[in-house]
PDB file of N, CA and C in Angstrom:
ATOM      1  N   UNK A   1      85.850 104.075  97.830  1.00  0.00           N
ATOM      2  CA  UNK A   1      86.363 104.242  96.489  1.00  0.00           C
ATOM      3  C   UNK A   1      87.882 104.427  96.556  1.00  0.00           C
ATOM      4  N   UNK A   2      88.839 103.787  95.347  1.00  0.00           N
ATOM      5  CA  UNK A   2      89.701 103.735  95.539  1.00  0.00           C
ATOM      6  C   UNK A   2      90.473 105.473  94.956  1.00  0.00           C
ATOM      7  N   UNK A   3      91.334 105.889  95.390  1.00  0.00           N
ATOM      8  CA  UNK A   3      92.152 107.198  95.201  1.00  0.00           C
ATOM      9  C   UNK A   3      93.287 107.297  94.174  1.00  0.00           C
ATOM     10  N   UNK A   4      94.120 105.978  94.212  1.00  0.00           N
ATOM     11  CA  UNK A   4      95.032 105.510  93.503  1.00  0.00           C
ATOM     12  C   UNK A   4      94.764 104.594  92.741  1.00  0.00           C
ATOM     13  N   UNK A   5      95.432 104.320  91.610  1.00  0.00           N
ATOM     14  CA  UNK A   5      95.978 103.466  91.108  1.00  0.00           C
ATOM     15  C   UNK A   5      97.331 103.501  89.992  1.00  0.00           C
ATOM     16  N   UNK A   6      97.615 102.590  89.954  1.00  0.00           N
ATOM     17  CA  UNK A   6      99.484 102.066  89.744  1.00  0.00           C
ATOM     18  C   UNK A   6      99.185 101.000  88.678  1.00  0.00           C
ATOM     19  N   UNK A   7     100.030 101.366  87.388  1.00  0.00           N
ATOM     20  CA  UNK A   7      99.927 100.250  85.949  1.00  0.00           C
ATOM     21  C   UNK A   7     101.153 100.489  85.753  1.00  0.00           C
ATOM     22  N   UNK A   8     101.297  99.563  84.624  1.00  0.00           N
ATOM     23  CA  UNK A   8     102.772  99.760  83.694  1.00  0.00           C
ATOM     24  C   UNK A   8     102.141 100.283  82.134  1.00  0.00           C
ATOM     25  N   UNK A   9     103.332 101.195  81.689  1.00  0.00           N
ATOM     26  CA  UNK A   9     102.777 101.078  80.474  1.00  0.00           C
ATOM     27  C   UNK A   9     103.433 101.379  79.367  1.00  0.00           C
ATOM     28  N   UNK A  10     103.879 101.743  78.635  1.00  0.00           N
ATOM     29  CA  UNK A  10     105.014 102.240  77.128  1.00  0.00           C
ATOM     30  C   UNK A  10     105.042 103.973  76.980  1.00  0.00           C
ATOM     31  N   UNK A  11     106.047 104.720  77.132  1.00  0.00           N
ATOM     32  CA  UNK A  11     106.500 105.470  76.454  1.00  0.00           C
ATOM     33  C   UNK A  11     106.474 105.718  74.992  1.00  0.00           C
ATOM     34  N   UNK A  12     106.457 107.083  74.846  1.00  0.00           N
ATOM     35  CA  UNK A  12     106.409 107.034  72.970  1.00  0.00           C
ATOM     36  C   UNK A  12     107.370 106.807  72.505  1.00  0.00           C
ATOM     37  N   UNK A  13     109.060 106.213  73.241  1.00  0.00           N
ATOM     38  CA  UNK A  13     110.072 105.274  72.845  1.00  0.00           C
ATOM     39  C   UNK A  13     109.680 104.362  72.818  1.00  0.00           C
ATOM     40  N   UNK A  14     108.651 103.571  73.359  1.00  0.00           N
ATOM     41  CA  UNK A  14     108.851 102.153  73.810  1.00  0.00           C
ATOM     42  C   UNK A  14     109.104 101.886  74.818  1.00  0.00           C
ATOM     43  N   UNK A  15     109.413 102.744  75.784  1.00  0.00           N
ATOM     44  CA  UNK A  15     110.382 102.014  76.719  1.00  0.00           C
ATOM     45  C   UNK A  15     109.027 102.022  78.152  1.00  0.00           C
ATOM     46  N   UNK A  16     109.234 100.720  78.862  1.00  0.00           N
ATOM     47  CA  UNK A  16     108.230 100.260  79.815  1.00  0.00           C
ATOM     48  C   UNK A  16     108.711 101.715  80.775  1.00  0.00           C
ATOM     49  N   UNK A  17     107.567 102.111  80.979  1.00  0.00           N
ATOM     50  CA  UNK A  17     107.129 103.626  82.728  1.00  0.00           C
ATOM     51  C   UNK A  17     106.193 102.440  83.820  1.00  0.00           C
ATOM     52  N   UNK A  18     106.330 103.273  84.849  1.00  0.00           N
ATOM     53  CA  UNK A  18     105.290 103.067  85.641  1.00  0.00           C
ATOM     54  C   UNK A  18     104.723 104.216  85.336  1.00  0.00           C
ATOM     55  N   UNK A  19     103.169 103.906  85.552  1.00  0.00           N
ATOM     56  CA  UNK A  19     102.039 105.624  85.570  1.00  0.00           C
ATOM     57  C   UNK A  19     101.424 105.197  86.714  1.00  0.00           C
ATOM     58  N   UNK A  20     101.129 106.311  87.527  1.00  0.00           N
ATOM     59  CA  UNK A  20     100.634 106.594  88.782  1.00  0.00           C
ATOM     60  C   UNK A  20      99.364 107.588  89.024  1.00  0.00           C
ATOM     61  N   UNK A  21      98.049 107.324  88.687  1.00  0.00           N
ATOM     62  CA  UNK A  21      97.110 108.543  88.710  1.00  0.00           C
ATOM     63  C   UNK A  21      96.228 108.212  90.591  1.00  0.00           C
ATOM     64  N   UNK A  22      96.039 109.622  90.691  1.00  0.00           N
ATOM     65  CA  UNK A  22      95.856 109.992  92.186  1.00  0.00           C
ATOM     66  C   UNK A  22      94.608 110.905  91.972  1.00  0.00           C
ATOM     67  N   UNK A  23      93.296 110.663  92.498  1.00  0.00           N
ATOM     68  CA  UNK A  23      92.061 111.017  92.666  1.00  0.00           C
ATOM     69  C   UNK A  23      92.148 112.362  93.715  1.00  0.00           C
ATOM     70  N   UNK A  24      91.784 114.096  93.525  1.00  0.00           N
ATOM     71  CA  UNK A  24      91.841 115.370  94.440  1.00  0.00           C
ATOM     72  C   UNK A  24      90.490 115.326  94.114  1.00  0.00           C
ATOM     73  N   UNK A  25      89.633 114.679  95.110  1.00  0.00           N
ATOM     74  CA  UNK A  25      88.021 114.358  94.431  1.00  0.00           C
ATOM     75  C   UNK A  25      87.195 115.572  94.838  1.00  0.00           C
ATOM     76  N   UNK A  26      88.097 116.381  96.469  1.00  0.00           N
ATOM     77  CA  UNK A  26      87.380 117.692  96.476  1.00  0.00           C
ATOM     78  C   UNK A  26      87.810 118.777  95.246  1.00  0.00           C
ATOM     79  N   UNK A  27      89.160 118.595  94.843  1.00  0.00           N
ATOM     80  CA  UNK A  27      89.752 119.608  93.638  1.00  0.00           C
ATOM     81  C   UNK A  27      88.944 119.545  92.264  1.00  0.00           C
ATOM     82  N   UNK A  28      88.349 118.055  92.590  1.00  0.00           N
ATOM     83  CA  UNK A  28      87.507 117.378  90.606  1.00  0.00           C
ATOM     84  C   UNK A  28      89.114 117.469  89.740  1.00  0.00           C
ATOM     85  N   UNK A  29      90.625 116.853  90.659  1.00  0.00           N
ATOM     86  CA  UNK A  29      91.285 116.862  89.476  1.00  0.00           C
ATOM     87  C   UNK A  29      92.230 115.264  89.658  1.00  0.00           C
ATOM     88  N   UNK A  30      92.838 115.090  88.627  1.00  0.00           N
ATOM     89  CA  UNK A  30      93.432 113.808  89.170  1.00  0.00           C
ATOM     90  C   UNK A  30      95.079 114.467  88.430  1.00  0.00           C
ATOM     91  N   UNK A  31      95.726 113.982  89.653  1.00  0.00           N
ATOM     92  CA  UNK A  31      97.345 113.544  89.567  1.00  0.00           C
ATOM     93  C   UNK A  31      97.957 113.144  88.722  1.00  0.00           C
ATOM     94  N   UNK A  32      98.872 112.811  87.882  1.00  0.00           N
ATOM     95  CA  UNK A  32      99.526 111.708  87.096  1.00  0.00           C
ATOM     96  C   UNK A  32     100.766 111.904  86.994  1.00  0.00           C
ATOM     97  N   UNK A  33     101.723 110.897  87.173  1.00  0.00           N
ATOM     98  CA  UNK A  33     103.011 110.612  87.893  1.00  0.00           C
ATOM     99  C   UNK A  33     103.390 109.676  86.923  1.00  0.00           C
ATOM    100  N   UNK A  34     104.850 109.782  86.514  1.00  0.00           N
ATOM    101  CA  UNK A  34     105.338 108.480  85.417  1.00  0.00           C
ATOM    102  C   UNK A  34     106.650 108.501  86.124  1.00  0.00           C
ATOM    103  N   UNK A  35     107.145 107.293  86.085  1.00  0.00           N
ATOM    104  CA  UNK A  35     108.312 106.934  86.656  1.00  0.00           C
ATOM    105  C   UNK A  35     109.149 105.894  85.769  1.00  0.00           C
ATOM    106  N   UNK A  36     110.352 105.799  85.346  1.00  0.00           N
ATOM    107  CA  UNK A  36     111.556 105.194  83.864  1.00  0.00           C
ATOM    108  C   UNK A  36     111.063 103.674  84.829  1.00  0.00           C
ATOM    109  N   UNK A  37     111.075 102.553  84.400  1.00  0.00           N
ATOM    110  CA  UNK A  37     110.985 101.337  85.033  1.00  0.00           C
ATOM    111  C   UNK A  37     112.633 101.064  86.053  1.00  0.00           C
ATOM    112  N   UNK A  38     113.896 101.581  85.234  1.00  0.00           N
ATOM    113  CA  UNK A  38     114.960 101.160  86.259  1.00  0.00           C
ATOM    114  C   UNK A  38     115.008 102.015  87.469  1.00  0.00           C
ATOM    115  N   UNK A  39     114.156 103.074  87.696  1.00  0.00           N
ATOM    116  CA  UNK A  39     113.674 103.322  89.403  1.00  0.00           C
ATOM    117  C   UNK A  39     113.101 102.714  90.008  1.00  0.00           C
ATOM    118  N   UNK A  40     112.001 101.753  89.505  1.00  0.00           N
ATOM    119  CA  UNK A  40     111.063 101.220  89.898  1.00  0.00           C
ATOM    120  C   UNK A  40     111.369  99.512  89.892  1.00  0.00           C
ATOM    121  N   UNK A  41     112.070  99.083  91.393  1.00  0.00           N
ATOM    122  CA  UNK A  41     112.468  97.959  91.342  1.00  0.00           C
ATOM    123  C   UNK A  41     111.904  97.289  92.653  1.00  0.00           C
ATOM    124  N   UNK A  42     111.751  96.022  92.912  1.00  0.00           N
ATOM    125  CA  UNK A  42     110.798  95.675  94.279  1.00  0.00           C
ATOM    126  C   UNK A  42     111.791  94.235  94.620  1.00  0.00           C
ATOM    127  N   UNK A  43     112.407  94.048  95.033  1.00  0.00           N
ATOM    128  CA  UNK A  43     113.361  92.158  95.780  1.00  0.00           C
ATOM    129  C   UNK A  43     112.045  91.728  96.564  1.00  0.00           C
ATOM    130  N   UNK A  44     111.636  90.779  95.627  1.00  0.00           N
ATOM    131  CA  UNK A  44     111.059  89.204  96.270  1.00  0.00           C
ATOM    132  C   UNK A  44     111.674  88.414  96.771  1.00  0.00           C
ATOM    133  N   UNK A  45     111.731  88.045  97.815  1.00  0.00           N
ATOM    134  CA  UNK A  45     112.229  86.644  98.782  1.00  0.00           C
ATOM    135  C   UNK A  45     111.660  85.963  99.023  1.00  0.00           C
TER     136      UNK A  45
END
């Protein structure tokens, strides 16, 4: 089973986040992490 997963999604500006939720499956709690999109940059070659 997977632990993570990683989407894009809108702010209550509008403005594109990354969200990041993370499975503590012994805790029964999950993580959640948002990140502004101009941190979140990746160079394809």
């Amino acid at each position: 089973m997977r632990r993570k997963i990683v989407l894009w999604g809108n702010n209550e500006k509008d403005q594109k986040i990354l969200v990041a939720l993370e499975l503590l499956e012994k805790e029964n709690l999950v993580n959640i992490y948002t990140f502004p999109e101009k941190c979140c940059y990746r160079r394809i070659l």
